[in-house]
C-alpha atoms as a PDB file:
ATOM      1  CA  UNK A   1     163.579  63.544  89.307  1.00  0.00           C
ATOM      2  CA  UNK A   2     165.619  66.771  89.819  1.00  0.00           C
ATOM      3  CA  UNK A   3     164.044  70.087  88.272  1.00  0.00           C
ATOM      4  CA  UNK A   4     166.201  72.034  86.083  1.00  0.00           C
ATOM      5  CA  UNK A   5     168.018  74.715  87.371  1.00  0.00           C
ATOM      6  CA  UNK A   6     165.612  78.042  86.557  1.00  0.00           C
ATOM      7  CA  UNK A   7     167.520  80.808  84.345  1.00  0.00           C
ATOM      8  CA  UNK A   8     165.372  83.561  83.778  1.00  0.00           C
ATOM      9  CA  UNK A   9     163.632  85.766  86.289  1.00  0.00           C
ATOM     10  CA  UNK A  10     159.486  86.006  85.074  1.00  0.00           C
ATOM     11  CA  UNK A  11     157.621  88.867  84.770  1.00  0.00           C
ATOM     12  CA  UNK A  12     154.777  87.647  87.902  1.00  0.00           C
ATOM     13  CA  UNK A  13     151.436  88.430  88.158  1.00  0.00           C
ATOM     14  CA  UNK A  14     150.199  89.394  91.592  1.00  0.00           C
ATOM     15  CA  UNK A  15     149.097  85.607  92.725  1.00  0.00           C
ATOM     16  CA  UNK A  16     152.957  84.447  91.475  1.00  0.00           C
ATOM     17  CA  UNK A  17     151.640  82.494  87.992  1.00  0.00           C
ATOM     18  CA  UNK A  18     152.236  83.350  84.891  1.00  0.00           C
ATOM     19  CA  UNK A  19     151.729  79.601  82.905  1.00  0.00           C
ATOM     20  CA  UNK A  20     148.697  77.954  83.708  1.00  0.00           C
ATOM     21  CA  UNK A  21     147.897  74.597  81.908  1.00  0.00           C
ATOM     22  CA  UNK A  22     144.773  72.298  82.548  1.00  0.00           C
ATOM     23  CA  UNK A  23     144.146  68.858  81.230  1.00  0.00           C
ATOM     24  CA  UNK A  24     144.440  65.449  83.186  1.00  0.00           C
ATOM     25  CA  UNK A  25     147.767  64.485  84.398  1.00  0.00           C
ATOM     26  CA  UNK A  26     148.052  60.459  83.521  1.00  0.00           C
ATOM     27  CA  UNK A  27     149.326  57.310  84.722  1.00  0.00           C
ATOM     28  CA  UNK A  28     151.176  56.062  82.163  1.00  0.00           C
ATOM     29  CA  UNK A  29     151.511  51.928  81.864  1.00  0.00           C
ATOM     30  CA  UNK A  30     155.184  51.263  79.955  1.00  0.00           C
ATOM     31  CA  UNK A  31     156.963  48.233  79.381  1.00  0.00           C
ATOM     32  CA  UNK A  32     159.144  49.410  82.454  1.00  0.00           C
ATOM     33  CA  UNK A  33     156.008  50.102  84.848  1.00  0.00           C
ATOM     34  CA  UNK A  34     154.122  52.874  85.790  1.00  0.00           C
ATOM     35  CA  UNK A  35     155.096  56.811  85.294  1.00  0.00           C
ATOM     36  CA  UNK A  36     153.256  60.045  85.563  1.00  0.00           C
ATOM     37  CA  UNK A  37     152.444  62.022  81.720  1.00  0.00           C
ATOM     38  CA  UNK A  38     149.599  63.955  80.269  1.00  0.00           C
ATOM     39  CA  UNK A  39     150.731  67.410  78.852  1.00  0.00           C
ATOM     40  CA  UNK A  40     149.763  68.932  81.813  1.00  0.00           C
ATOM     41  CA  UNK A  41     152.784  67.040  83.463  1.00  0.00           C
ATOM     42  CA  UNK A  42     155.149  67.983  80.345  1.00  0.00           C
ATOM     43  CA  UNK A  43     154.034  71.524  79.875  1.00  0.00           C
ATOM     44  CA  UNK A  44     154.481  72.382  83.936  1.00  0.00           C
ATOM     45  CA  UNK A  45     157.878  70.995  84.249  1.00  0.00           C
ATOM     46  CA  UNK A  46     159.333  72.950  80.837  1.00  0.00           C
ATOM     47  CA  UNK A  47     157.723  75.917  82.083  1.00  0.00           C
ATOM     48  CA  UNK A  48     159.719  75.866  85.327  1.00  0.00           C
ATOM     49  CA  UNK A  49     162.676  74.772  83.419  1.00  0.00           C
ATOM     50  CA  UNK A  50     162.046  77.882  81.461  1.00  0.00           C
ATOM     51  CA  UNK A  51     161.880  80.111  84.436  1.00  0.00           C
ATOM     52  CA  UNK A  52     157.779  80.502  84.129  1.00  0.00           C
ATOM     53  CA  UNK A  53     155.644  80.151  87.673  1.00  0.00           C
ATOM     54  CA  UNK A  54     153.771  77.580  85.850  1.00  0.00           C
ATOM     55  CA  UNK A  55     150.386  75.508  87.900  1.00  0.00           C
ATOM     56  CA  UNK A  56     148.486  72.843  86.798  1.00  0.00           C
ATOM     57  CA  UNK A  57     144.928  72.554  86.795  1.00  0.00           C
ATOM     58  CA  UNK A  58     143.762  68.405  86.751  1.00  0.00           C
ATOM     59  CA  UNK A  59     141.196  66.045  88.170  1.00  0.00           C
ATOM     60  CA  UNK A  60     142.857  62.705  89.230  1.00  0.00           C
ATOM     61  CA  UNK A  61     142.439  60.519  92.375  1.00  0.00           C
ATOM     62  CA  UNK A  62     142.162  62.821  95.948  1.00  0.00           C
ATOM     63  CA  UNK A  63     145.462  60.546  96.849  1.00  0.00           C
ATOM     64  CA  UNK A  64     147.519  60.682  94.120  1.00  0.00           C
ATOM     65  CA  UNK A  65     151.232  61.172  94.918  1.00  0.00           C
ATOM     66  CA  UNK A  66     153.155  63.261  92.912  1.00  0.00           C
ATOM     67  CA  UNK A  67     156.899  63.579  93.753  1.00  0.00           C
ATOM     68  CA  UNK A  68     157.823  64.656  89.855  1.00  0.00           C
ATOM     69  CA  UNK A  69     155.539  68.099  90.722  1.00  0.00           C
ATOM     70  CA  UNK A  70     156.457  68.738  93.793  1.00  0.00           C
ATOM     71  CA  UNK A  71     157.946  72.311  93.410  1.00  0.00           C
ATOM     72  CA  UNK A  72     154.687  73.516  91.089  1.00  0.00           C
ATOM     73  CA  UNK A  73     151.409  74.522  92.583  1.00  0.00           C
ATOM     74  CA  UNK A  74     148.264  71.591  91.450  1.00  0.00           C
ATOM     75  CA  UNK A  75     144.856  72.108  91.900  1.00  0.00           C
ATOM     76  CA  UNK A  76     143.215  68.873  91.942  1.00  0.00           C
ATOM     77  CA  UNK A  77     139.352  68.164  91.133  1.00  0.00           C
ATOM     78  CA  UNK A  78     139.558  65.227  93.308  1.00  0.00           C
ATOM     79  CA  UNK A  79     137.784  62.119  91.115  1.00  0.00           C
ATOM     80  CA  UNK A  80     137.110  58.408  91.408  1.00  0.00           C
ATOM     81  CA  UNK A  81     139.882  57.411  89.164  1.00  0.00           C
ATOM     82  CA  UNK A  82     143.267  58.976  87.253  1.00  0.00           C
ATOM     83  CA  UNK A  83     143.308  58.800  83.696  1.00  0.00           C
ATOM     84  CA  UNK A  84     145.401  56.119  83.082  1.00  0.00           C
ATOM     85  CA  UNK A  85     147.076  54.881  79.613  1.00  0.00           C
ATOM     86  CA  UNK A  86     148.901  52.159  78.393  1.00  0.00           C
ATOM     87  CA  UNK A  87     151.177  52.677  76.085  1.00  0.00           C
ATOM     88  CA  UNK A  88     152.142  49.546  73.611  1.00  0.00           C
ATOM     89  CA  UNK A  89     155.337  49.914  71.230  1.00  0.00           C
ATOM     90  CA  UNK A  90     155.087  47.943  67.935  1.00  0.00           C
ATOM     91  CA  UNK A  91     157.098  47.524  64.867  1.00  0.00           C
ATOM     92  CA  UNK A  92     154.967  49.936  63.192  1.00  0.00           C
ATOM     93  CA  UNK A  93     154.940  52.681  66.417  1.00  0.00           C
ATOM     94  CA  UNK A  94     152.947  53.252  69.424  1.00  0.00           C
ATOM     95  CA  UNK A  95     149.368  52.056  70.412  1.00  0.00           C
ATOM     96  CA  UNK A  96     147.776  53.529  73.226  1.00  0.00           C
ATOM     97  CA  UNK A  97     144.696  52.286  75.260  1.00  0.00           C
ATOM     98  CA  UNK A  98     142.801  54.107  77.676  1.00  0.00           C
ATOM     99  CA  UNK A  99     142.426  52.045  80.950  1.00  0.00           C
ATOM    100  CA  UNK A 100     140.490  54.726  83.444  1.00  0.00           C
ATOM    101  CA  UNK A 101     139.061  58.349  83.069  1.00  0.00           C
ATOM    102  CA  UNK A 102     138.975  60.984  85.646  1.00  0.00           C
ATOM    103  CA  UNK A 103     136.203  63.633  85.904  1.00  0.00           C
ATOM    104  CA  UNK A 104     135.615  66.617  83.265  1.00  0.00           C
ATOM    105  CA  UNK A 105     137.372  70.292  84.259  1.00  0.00           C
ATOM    106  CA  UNK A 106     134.826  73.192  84.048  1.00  0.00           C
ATOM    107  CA  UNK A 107     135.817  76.333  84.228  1.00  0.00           C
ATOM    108  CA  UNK A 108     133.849  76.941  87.845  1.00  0.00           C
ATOM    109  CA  UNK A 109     137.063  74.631  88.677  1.00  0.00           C
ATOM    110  CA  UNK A 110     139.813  77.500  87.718  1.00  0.00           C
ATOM    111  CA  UNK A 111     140.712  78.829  90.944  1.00  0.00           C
ATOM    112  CA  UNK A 112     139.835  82.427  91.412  1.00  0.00           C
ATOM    113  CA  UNK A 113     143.975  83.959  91.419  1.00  0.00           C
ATOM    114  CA  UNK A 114     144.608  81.878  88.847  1.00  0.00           C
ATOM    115  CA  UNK A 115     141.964  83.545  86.282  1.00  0.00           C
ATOM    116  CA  UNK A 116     144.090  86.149  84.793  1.00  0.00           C
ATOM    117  CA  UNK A 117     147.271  83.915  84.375  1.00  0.00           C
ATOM    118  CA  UNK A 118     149.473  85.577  81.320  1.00  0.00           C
ATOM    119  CA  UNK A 119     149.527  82.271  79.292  1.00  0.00           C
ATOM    120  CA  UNK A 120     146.398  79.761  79.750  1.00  0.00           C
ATOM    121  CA  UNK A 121     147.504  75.818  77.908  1.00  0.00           C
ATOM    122  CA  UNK A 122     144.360  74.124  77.322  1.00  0.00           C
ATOM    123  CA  UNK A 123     145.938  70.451  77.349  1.00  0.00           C
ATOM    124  CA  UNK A 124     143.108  67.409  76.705  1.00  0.00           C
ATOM    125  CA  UNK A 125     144.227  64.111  76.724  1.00  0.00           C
ATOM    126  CA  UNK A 126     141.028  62.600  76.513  1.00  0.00           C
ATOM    127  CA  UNK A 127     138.255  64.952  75.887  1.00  0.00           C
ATOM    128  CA  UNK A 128     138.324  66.110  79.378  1.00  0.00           C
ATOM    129  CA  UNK A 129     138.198  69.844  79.021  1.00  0.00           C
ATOM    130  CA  UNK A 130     134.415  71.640  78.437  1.00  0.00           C
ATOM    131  CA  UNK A 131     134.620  73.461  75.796  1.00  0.00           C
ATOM    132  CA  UNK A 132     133.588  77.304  77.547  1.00  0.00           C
ATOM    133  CA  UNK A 133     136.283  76.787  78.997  1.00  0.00           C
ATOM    134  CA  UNK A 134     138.659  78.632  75.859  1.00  0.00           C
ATOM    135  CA  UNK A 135     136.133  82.033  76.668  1.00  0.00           C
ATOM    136  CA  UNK A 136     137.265  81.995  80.270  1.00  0.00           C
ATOM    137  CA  UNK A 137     140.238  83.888  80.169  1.00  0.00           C
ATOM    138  CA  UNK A 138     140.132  87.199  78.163  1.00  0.00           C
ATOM    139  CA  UNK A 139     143.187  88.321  79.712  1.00  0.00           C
ATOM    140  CA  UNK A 140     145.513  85.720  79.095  1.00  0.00           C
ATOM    141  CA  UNK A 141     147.435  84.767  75.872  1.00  0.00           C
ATOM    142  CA  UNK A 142     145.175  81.214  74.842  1.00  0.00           C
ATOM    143  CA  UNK A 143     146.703  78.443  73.425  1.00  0.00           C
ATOM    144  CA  UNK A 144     144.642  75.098  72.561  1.00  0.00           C
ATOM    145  CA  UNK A 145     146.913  71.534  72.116  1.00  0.00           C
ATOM    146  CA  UNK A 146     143.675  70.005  71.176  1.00  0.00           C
ATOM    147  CA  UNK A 147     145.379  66.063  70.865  1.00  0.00           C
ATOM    148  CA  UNK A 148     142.656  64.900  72.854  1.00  0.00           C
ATOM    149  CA  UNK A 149     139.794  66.549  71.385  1.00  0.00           C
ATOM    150  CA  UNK A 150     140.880  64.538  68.392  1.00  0.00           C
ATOM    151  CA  UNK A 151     140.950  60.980  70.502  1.00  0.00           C
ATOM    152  CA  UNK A 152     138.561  58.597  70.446  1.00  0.00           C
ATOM    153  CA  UNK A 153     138.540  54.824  71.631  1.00  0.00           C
ATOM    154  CA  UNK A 154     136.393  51.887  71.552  1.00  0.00           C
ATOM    155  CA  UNK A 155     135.430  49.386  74.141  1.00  0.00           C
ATOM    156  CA  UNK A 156     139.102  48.136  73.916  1.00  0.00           C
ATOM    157  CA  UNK A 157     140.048  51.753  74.629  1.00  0.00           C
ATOM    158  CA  UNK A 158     142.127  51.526  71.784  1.00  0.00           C
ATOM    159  CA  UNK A 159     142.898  55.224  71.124  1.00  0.00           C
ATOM    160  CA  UNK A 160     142.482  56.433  67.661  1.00  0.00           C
ATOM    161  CA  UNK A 161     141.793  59.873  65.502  1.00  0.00           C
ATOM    162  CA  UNK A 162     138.309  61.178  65.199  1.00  0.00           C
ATOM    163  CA  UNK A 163     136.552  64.301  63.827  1.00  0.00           C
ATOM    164  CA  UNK A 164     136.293  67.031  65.785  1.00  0.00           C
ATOM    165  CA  UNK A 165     133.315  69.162  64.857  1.00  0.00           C
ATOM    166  CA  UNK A 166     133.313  71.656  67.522  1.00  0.00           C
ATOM    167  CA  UNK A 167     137.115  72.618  66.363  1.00  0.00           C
ATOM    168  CA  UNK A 168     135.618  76.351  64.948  1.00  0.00           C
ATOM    169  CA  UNK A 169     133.925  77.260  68.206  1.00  0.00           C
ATOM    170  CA  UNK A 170     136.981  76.296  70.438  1.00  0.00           C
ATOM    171  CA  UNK A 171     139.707  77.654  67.958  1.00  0.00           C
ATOM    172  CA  UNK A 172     138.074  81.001  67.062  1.00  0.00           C
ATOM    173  CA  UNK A 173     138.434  81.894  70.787  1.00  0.00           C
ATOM    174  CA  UNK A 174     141.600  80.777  71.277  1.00  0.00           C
ATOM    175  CA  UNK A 175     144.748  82.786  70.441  1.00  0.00           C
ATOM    176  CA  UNK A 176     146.920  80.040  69.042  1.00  0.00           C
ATOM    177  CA  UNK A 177     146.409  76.316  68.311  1.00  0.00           C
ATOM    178  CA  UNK A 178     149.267  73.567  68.595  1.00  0.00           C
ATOM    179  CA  UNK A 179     148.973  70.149  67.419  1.00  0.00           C
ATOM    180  CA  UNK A 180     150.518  67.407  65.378  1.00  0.00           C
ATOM    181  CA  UNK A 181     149.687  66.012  61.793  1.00  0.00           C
ATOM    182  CA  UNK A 182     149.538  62.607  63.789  1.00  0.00           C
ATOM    183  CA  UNK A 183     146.473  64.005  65.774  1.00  0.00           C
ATOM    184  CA  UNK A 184     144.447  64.206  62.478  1.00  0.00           C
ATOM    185  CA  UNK A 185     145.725  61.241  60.617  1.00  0.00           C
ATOM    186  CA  UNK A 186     147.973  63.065  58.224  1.00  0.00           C
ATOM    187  CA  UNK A 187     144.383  65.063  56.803  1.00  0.00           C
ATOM    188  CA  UNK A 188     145.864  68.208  55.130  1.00  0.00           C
ATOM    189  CA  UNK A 189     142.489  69.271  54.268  1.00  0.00           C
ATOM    190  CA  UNK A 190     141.659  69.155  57.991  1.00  0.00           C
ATOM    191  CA  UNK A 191     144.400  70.966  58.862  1.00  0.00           C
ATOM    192  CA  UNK A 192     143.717  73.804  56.561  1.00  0.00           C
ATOM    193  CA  UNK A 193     140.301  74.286  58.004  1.00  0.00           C
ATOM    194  CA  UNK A 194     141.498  74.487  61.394  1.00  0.00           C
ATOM    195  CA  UNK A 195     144.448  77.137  60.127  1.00  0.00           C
ATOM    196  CA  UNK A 196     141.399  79.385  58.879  1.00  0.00           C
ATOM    197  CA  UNK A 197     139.490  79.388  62.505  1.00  0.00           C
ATOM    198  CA  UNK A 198     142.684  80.513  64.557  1.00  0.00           C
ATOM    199  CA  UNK A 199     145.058  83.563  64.647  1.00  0.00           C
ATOM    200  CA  UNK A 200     148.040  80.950  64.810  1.00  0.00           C
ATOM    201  CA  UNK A 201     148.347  77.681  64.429  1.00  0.00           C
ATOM    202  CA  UNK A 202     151.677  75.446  64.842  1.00  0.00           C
ATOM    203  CA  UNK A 203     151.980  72.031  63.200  1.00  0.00           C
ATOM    204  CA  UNK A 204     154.482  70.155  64.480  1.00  0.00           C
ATOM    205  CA  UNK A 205     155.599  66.788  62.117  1.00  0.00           C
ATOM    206  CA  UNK A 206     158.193  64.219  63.712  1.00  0.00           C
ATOM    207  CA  UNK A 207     161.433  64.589  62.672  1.00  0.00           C
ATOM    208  CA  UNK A 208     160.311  66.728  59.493  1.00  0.00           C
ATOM    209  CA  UNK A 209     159.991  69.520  62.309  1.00  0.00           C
ATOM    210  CA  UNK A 210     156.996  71.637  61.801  1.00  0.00           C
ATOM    211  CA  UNK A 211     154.778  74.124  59.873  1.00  0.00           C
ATOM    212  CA  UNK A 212     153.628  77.684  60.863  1.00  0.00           C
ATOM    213  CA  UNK A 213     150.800  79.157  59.974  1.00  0.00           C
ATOM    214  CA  UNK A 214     150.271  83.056  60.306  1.00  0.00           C
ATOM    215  CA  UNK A 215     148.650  85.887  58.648  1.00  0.00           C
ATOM    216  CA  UNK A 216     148.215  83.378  55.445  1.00  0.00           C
ATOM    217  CA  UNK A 217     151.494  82.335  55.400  1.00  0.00           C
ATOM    218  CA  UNK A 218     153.029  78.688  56.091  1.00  0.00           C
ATOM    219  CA  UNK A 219     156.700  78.566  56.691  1.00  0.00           C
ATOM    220  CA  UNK A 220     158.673  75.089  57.625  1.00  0.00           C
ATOM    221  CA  UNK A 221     161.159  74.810  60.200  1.00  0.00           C
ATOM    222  CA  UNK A 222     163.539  71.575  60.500  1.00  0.00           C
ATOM    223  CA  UNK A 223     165.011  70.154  63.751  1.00  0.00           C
ATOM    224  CA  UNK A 224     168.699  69.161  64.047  1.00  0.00           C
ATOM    225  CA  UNK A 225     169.302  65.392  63.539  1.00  0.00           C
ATOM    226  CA  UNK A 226     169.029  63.559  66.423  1.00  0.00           C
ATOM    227  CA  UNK A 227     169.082  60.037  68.079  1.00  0.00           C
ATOM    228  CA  UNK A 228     165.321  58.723  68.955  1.00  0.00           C
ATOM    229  CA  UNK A 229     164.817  57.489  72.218  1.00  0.00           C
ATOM    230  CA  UNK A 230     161.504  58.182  73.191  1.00  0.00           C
ATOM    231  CA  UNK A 231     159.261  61.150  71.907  1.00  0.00           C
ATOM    232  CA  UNK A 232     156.569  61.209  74.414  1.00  0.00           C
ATOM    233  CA  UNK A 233     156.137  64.333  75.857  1.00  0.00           C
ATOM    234  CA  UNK A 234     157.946  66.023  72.466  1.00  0.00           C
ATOM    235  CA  UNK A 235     154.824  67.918  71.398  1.00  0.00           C
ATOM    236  CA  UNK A 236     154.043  69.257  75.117  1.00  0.00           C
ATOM    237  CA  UNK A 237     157.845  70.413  75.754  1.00  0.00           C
ATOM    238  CA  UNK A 238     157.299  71.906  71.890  1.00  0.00           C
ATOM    239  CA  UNK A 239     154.207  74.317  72.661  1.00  0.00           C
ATOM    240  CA  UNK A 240     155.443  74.898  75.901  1.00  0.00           C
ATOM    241  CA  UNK A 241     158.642  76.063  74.437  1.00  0.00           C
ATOM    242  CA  UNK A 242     156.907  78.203  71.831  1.00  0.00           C
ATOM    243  CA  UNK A 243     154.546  79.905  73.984  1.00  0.00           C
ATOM    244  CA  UNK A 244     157.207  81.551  76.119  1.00  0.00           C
ATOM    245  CA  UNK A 245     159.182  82.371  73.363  1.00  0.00           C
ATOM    246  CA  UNK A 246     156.066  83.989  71.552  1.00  0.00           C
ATOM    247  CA  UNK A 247     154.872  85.284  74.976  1.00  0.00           C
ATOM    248  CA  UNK A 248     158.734  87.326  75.057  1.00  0.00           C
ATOM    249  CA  UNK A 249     159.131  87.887  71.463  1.00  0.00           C
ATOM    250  CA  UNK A 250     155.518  87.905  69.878  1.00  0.00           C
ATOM    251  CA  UNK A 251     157.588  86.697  66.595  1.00  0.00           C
ATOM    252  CA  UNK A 252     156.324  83.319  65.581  1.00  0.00           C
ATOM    253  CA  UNK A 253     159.406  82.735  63.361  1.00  0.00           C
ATOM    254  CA  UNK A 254     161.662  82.948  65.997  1.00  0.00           C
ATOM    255  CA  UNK A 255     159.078  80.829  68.674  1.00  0.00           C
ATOM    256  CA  UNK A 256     159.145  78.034  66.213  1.00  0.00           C
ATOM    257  CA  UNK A 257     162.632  78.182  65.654  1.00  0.00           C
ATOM    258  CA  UNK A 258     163.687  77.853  69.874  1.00  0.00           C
ATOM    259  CA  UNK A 259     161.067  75.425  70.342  1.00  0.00           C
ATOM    260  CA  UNK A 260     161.941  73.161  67.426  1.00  0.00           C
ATOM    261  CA  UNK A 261     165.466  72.410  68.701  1.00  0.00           C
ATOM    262  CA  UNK A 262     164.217  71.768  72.539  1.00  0.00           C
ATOM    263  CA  UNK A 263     162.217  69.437  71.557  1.00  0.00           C
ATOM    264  CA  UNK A 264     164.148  67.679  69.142  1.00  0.00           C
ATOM    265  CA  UNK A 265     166.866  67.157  71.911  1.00  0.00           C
ATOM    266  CA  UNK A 266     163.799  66.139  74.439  1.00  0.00           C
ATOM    267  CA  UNK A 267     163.176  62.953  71.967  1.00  0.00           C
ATOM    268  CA  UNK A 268     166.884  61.865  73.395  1.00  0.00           C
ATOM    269  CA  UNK A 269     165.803  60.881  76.567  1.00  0.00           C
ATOM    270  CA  UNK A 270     162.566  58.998  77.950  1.00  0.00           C
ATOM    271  CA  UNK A 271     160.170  60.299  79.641  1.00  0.00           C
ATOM    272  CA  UNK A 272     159.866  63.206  81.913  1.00  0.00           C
ATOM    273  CA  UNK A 273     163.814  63.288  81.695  1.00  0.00           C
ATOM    274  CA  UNK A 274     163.343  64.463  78.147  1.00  0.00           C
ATOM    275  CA  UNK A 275     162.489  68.066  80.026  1.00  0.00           C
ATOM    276  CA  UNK A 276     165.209  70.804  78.426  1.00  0.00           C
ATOM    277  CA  UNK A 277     168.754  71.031  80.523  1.00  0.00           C
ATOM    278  CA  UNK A 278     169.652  74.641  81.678  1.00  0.00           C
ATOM    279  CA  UNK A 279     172.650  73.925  79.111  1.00  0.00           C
ATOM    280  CA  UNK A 280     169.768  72.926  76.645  1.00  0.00           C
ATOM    281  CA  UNK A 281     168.340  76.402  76.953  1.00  0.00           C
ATOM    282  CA  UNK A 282     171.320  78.158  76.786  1.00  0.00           C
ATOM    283  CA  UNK A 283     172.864  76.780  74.332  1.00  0.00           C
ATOM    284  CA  UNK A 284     169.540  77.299  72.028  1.00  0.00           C
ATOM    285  CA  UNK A 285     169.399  81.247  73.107  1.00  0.00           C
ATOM    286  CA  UNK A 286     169.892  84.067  70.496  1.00  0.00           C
ATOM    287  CA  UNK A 287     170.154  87.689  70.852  1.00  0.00           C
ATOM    288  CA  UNK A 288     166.680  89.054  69.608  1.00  0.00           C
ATOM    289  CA  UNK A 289     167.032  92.651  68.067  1.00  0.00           C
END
């Protein structure tokens, strides 16, 4: 696919990063064939549609071709096998099973100029992250998507929601936590024990948009109305979206507001091509006094 045309000029650190994001990229099994996913793969390609210097940390198969990344620096833990998924669409939504599993990231596997990267996206998929690896990076604005931390599957690999006990460890050293009401089965309660471990936490809610919650206050945010196509990918181009606005802005309000519509107009288009436009971006700018 083409990238999107870059529009802002980043702020670089000395090693040229300035979004890094770790979790397993994925082969993802459609009705139409293969294609590549796993917020790593989302998160990357908004950055650089952004105008971040955005690298990926993964472990997949030593041979893995990826076209779709080709302009964004990947550090591969080279592993047996790629996580793979296949993705099912019913009447009543999407099932996913998990097929294969590549190795567990440490964070001995963060390369050394990539340490003090100004945003650090902690993106599981399928409990592949170790959890030290949220007090790695005391330097770096910390945000936690923590979907697959909340995955499980049986010997189907049916994927399904599970408890996540070790939630108050990983969020109280995190700076911000992103996820979906999906990823805990709707559990308000849940997601008001989560809200009291973190700074910040973002829910995001379909089409109802999402839910912020800062400094003991929750405040709702709707997206425009919009055509469904395909929403995979909508909650990775969200927090990517909302970490460089809060990264710019450090106003939550106004994060939640630009990353909202991106990702509302990302559900539009399938796949990888629901990445935001350069008109996309534009369009959705505001002058911030």
């Amino acid at each position: 696919m083409n990238l999107p045309t870059s529009l802002h000029k980043p702020s670089l650190r000395s090693d040229g990063i300035d979004y890094l994001v770790i979790g397993h990229l994925t082969k993802d099994l459609t009705p139409s064939g293969y294609r590549l996913g796993g917020t790593v793969s989302y998160s990357a390609l908004t950055a650089k549609a952004l105008g971040m210097a955005p690298a990926i940390l993964t472990a997949a198969e030593g041979d893995i071709s990826l076209p779709e990344l080709e302009a964004i620096p990947v550090h591969i833990k080279e592993s047996s096998e790629s996580t793979t998924f296949q993705l099912l669409y019913t009447p009543h939504g999407r099932d996913l099973f998990l097929c294969s599993q590549a190795s567990m990231i440490e964070f001995a596997d963060v390369p050394l100029e990539w340490r003090n990267t100004g945003i650090v996206h902690l993106g599981p998929v399928a409990r592949e992250l170790d959890l030290n690896l949220v007090r790695g990076f005391p330097n770096s604005l910390v945000c936690v998507t923590p979907q697959g931390f909340l995955r499980t599957w049986g010997q189907d690999g049916k994927v399904a929601p599970c408890d996540w006990p070790e939630f108050r460890y990983v969020l109280g050293f995190a700076d911000i936590a992103i996820l979906s009401r999906e990823d805990v089965n709707h559990n308000d309660t849940v997601l008001d024990e989560m809200a009291s471990a973190v700074k910040l936490m973002v829910v995001t809610d379909s089409s109802s948009g999402c839910s912020i919650y800062w400094n003991g206050d929750i405040r709702r945010f709707a997206p425009p109305v919009v055509t469904e196509i395909d929403a995979t990918g909508a909650g990775d181009i969200f927090a990517t979206c909302f970490l460089y606005r809060y990264k710019t802005t450090q106003d939550p309000w106004e994060s939640a507001r630009f990353a909202t519509i991106l990702a509302a107009q990302s559900v539009t288009r399938p796949g990888l091509a629901g990445i935001p436009t350069p008109y996309e971006i534009n369009s959705t700018e505001v002058e911030i006094i």
